[in-house]
PDB file of N, CA and C in Angstrom:
ATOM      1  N   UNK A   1       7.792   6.150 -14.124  1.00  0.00           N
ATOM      2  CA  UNK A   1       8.390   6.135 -12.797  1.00  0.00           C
ATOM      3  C   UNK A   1       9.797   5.564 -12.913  1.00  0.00           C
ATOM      4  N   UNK A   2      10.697   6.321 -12.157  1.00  0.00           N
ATOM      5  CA  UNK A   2      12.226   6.068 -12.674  1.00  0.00           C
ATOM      6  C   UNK A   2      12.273   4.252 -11.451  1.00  0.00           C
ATOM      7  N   UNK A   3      13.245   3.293 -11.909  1.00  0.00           N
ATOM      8  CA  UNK A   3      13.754   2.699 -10.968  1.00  0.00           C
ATOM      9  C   UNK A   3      11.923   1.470 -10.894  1.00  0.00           C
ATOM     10  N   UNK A   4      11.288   1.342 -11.697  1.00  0.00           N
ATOM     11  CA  UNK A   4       9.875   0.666 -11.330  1.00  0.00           C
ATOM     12  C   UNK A   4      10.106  -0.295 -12.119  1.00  0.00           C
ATOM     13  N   UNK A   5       9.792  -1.791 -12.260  1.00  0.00           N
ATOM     14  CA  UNK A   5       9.727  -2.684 -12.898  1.00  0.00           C
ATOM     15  C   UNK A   5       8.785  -3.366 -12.621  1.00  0.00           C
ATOM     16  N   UNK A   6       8.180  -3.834 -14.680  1.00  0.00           N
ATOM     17  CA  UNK A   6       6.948  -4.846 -14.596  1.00  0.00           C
ATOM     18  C   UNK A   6       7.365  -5.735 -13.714  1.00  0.00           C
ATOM     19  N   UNK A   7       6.220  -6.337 -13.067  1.00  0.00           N
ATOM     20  CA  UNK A   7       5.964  -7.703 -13.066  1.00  0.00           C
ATOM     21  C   UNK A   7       5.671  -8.478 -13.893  1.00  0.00           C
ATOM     22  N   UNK A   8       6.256  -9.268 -14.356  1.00  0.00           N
ATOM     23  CA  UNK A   8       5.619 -10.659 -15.234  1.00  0.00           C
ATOM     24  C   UNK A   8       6.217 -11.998 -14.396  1.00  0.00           C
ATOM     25  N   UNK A   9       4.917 -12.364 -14.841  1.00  0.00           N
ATOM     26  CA  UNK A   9       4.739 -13.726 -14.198  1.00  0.00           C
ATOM     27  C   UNK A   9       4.417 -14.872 -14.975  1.00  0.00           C
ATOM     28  N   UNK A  10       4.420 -16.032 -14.724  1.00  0.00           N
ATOM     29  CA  UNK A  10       3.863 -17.276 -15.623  1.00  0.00           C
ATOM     30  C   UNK A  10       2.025 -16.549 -15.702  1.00  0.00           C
ATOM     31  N   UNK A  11       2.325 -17.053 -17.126  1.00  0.00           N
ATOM     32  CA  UNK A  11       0.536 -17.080 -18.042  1.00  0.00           C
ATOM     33  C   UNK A  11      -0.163 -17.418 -16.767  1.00  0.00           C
ATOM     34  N   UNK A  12      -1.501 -16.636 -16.401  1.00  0.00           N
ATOM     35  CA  UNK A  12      -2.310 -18.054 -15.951  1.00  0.00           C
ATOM     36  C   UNK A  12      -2.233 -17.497 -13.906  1.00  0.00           C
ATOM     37  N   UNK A  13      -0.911 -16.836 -13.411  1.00  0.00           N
ATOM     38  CA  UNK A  13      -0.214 -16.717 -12.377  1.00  0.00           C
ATOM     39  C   UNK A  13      -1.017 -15.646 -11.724  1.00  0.00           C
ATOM     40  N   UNK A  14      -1.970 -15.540 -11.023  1.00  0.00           N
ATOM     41  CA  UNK A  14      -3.216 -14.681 -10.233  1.00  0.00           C
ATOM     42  C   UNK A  14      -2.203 -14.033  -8.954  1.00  0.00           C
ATOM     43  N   UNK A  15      -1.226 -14.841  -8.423  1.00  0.00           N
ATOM     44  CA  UNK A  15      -0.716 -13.939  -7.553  1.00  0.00           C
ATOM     45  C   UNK A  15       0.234 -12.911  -7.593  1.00  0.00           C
ATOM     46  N   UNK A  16       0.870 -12.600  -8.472  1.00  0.00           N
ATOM     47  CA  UNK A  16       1.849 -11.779  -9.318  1.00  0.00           C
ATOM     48  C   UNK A  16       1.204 -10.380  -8.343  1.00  0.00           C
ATOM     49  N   UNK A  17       0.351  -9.986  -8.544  1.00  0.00           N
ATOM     50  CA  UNK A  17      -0.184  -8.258  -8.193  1.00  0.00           C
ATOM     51  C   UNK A  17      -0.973  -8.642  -6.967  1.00  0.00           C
ATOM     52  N   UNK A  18      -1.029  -9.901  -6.575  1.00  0.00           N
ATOM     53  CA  UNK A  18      -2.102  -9.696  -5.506  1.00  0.00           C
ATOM     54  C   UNK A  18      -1.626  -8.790  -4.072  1.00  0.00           C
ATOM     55  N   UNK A  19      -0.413  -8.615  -4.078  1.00  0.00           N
ATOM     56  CA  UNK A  19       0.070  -7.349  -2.524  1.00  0.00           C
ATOM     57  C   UNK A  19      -0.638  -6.264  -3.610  1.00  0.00           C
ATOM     58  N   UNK A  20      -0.093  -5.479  -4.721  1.00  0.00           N
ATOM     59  CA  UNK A  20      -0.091  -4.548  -4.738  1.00  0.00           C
ATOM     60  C   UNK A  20      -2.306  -4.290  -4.902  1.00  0.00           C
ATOM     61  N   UNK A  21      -2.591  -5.107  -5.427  1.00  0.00           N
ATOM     62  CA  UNK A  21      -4.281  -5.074  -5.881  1.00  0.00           C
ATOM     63  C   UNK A  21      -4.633  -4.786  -4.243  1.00  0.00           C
ATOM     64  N   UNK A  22      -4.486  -5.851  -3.226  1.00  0.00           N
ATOM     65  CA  UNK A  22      -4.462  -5.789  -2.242  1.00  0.00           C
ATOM     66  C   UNK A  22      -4.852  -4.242  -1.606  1.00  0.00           C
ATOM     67  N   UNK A  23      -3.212  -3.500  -1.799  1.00  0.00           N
ATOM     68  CA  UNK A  23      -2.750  -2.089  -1.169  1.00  0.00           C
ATOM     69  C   UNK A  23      -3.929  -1.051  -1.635  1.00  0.00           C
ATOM     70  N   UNK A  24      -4.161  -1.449  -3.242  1.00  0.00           N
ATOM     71  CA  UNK A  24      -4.740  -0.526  -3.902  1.00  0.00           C
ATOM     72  C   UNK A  24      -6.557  -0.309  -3.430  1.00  0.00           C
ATOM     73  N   UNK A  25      -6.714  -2.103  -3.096  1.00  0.00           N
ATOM     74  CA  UNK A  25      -8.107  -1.622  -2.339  1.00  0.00           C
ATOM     75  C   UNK A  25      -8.469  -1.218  -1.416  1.00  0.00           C
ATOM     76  N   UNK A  26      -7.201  -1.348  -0.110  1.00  0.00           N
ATOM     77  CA  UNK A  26      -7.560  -0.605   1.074  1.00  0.00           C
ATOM     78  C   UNK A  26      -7.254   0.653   1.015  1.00  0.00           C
ATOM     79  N   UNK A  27      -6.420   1.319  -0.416  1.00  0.00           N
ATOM     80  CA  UNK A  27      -5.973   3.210  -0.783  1.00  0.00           C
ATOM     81  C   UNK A  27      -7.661   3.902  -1.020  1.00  0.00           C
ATOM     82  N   UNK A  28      -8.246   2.862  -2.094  1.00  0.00           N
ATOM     83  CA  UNK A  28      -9.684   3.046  -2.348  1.00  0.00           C
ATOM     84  C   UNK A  28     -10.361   3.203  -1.266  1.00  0.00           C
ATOM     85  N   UNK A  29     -10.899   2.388  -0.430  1.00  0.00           N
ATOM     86  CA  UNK A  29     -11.703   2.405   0.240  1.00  0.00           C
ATOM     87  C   UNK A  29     -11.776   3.329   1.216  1.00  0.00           C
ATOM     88  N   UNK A  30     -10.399   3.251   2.473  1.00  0.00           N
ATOM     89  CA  UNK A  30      -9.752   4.125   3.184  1.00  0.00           C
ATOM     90  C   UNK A  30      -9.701   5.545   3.016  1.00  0.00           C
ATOM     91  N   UNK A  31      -9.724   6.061   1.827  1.00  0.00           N
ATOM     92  CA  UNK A  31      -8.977   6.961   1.568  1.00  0.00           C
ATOM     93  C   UNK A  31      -9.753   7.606   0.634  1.00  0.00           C
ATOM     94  N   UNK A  32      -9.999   7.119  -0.670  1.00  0.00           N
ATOM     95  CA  UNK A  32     -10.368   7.878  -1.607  1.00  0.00           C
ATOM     96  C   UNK A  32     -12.112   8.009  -1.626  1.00  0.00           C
ATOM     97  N   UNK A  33     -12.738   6.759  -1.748  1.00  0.00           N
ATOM     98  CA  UNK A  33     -14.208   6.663  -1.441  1.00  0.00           C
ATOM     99  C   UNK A  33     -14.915   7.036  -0.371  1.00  0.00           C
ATOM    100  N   UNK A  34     -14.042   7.571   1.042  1.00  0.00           N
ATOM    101  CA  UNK A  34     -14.545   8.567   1.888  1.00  0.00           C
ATOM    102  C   UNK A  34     -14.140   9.434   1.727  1.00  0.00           C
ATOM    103  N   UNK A  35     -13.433  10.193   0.692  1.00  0.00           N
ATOM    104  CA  UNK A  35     -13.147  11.899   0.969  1.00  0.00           C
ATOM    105  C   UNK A  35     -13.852  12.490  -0.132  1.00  0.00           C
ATOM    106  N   UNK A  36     -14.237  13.850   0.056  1.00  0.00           N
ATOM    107  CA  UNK A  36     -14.648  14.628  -1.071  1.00  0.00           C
ATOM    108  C   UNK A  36     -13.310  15.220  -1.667  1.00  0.00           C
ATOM    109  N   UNK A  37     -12.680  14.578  -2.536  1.00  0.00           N
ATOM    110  CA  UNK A  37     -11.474  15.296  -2.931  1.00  0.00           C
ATOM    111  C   UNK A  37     -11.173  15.945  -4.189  1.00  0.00           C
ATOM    112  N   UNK A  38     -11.777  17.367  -3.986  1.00  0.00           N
ATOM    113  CA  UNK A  38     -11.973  18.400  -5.108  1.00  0.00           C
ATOM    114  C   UNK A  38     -10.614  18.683  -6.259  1.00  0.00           C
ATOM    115  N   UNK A  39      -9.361  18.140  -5.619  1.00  0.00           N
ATOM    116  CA  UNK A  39      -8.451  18.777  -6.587  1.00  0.00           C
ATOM    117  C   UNK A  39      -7.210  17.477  -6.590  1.00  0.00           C
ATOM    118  N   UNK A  40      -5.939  17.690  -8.100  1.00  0.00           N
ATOM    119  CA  UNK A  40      -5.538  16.229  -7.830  1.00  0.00           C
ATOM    120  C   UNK A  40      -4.537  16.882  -6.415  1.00  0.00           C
ATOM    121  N   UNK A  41      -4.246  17.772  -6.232  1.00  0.00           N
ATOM    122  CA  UNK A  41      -3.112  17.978  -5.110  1.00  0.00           C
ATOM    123  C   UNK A  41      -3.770  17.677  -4.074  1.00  0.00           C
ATOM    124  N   UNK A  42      -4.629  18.025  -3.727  1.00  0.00           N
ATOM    125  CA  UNK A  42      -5.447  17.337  -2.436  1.00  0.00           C
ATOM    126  C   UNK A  42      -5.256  15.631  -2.510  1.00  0.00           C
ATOM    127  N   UNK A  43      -5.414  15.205  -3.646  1.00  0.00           N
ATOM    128  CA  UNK A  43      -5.838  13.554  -3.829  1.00  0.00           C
ATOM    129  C   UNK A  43      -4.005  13.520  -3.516  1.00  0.00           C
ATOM    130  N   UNK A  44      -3.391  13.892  -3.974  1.00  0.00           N
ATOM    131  CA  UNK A  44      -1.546  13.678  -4.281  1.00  0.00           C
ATOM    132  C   UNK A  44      -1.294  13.407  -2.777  1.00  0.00           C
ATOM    133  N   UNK A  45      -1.988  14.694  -2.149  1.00  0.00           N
ATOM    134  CA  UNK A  45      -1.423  14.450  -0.697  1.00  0.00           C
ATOM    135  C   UNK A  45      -1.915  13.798   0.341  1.00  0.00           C
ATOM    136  N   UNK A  46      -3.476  13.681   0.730  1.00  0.00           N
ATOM    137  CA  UNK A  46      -3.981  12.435   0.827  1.00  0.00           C
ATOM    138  C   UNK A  46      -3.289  10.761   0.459  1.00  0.00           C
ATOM    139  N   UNK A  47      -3.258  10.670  -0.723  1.00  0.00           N
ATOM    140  CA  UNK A  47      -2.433   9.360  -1.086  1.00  0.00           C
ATOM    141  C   UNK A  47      -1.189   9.051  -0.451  1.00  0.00           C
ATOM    142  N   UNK A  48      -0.042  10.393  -0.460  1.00  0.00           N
ATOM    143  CA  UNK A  48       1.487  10.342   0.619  1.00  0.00           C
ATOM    144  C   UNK A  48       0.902   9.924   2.015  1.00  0.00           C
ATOM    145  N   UNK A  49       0.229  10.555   2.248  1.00  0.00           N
ATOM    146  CA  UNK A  49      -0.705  10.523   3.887  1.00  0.00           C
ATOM    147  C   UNK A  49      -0.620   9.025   3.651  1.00  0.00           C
ATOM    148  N   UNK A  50      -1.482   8.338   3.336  1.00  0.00           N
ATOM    149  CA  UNK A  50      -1.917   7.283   3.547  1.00  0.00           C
ATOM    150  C   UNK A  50      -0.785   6.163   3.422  1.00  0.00           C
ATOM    151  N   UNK A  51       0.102   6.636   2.373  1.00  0.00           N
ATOM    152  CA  UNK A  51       1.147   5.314   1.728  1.00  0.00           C
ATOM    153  C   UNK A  51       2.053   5.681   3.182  1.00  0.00           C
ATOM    154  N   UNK A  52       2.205   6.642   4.033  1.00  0.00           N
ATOM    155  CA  UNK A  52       3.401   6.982   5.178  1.00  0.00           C
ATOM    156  C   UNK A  52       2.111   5.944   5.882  1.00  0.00           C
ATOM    157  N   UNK A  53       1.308   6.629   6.247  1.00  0.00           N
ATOM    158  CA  UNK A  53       0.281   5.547   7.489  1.00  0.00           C
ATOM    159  C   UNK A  53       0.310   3.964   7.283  1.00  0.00           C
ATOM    160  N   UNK A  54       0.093   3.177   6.285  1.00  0.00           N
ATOM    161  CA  UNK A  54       0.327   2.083   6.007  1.00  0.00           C
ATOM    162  C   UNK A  54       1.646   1.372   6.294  1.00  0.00           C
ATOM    163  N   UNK A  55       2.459   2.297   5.979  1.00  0.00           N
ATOM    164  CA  UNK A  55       3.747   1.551   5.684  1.00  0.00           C
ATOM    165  C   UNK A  55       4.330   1.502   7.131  1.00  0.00           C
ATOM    166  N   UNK A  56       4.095   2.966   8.086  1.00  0.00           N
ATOM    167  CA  UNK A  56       4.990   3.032   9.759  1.00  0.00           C
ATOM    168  C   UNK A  56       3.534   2.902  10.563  1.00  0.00           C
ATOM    169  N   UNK A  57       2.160   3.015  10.398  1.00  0.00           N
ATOM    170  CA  UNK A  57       1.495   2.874  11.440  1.00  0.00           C
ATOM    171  C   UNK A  57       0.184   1.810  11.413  1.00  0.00           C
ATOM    172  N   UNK A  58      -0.162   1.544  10.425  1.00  0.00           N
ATOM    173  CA  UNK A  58      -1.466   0.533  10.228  1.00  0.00           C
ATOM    174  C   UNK A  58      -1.106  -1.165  10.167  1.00  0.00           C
ATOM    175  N   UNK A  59      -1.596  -1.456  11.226  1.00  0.00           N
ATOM    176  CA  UNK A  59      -0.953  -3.154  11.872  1.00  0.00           C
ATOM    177  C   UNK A  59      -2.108  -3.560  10.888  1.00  0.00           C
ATOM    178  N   UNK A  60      -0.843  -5.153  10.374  1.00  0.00           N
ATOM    179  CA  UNK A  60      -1.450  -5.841   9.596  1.00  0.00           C
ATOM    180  C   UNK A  60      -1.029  -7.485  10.526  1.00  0.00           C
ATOM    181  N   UNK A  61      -2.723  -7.593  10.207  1.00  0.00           N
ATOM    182  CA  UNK A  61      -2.794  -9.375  10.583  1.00  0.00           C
ATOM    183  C   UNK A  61      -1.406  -9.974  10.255  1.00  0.00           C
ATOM    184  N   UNK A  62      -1.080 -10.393   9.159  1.00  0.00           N
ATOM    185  CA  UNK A  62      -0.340 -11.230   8.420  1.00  0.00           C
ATOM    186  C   UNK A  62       1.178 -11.263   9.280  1.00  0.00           C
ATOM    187  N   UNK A  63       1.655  -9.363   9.564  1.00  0.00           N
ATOM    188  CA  UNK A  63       3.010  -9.391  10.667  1.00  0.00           C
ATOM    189  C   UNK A  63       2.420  -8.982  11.653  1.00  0.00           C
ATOM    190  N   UNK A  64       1.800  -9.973  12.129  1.00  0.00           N
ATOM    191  CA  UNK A  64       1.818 -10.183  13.664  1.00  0.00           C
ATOM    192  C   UNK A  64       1.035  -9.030  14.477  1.00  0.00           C
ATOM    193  N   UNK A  65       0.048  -7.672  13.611  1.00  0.00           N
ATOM    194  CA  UNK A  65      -0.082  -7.215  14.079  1.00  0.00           C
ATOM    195  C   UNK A  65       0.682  -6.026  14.127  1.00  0.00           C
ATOM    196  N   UNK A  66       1.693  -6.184  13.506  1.00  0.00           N
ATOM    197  CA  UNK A  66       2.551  -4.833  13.294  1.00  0.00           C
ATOM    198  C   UNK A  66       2.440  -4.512  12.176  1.00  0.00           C
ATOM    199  N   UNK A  67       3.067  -2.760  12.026  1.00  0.00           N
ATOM    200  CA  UNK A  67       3.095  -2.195  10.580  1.00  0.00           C
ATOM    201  C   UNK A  67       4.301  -2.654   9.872  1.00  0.00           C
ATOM    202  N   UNK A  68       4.299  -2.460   8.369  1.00  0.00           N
ATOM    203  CA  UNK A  68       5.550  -3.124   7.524  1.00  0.00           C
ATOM    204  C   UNK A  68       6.786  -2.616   8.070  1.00  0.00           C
ATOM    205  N   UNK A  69       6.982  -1.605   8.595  1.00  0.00           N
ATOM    206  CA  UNK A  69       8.328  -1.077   9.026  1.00  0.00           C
ATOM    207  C   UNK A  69       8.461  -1.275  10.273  1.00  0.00           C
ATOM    208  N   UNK A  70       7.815  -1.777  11.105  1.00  0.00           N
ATOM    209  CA  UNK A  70       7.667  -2.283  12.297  1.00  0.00           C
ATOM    210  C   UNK A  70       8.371  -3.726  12.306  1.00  0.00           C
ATOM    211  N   UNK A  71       7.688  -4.791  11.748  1.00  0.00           N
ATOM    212  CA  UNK A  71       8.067  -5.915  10.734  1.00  0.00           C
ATOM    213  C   UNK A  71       9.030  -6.117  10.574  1.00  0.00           C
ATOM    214  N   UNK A  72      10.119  -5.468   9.795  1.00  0.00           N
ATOM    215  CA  UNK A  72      11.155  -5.170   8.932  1.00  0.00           C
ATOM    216  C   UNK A  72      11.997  -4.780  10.502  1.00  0.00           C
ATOM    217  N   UNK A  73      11.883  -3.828  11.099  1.00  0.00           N
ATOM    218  CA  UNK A  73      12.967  -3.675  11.769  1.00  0.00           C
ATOM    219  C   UNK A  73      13.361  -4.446  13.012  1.00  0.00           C
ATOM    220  N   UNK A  74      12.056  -5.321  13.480  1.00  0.00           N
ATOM    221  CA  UNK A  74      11.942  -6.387  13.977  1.00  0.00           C
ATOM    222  C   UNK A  74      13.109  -7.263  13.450  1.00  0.00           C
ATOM    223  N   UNK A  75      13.329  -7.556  12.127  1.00  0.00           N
ATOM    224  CA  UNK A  75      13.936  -9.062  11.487  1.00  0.00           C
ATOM    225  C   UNK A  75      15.275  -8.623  11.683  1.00  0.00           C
ATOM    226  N   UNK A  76      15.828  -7.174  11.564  1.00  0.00           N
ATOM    227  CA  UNK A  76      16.822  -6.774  11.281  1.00  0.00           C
ATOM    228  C   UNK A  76      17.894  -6.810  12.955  1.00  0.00           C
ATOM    229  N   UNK A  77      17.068  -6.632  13.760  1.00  0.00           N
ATOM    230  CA  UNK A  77      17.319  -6.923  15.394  1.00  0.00           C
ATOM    231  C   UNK A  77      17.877  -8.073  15.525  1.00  0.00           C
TER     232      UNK A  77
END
């Protein structure tokens, strides 16, 4: 992936991935473990689906109840 960089963190450091582990279990659950998804383009587009829904429409506790781009354009106001 062009433009992606590890994370490294101190030895030992459990929170380093915990957003992204986080993202990845509600992609699982949400998404992949309820669909029958026969092909990877189906799964490809499903996954865009979901990473657009998360990011402009699925309210998270943590902001207040709003989605991340919700959030974000909030601070920028």
């Amino acid at each position: 992936m062009v433009g992606a960089q590890i994370s490294m963190s101190r030895r030992g450091n459990g929170y380093a991935n915990a957003s992204m582990e986080s993202f990845f279990s509600h992609l699982k659950t949400e998404v992949l473990y309820s669909s029958d998804i026969r092909s990877v383009e189906e799964a490809h587009s499903r996954i865009k689906e979901y990473i657009y829904f998360h990011n402009n429409k699925r309210p998270q506790r943590k902001l207040n109840k709003l989605a991340p781009i919700q959030y974000r354009l909030q601070l920028v106001r």
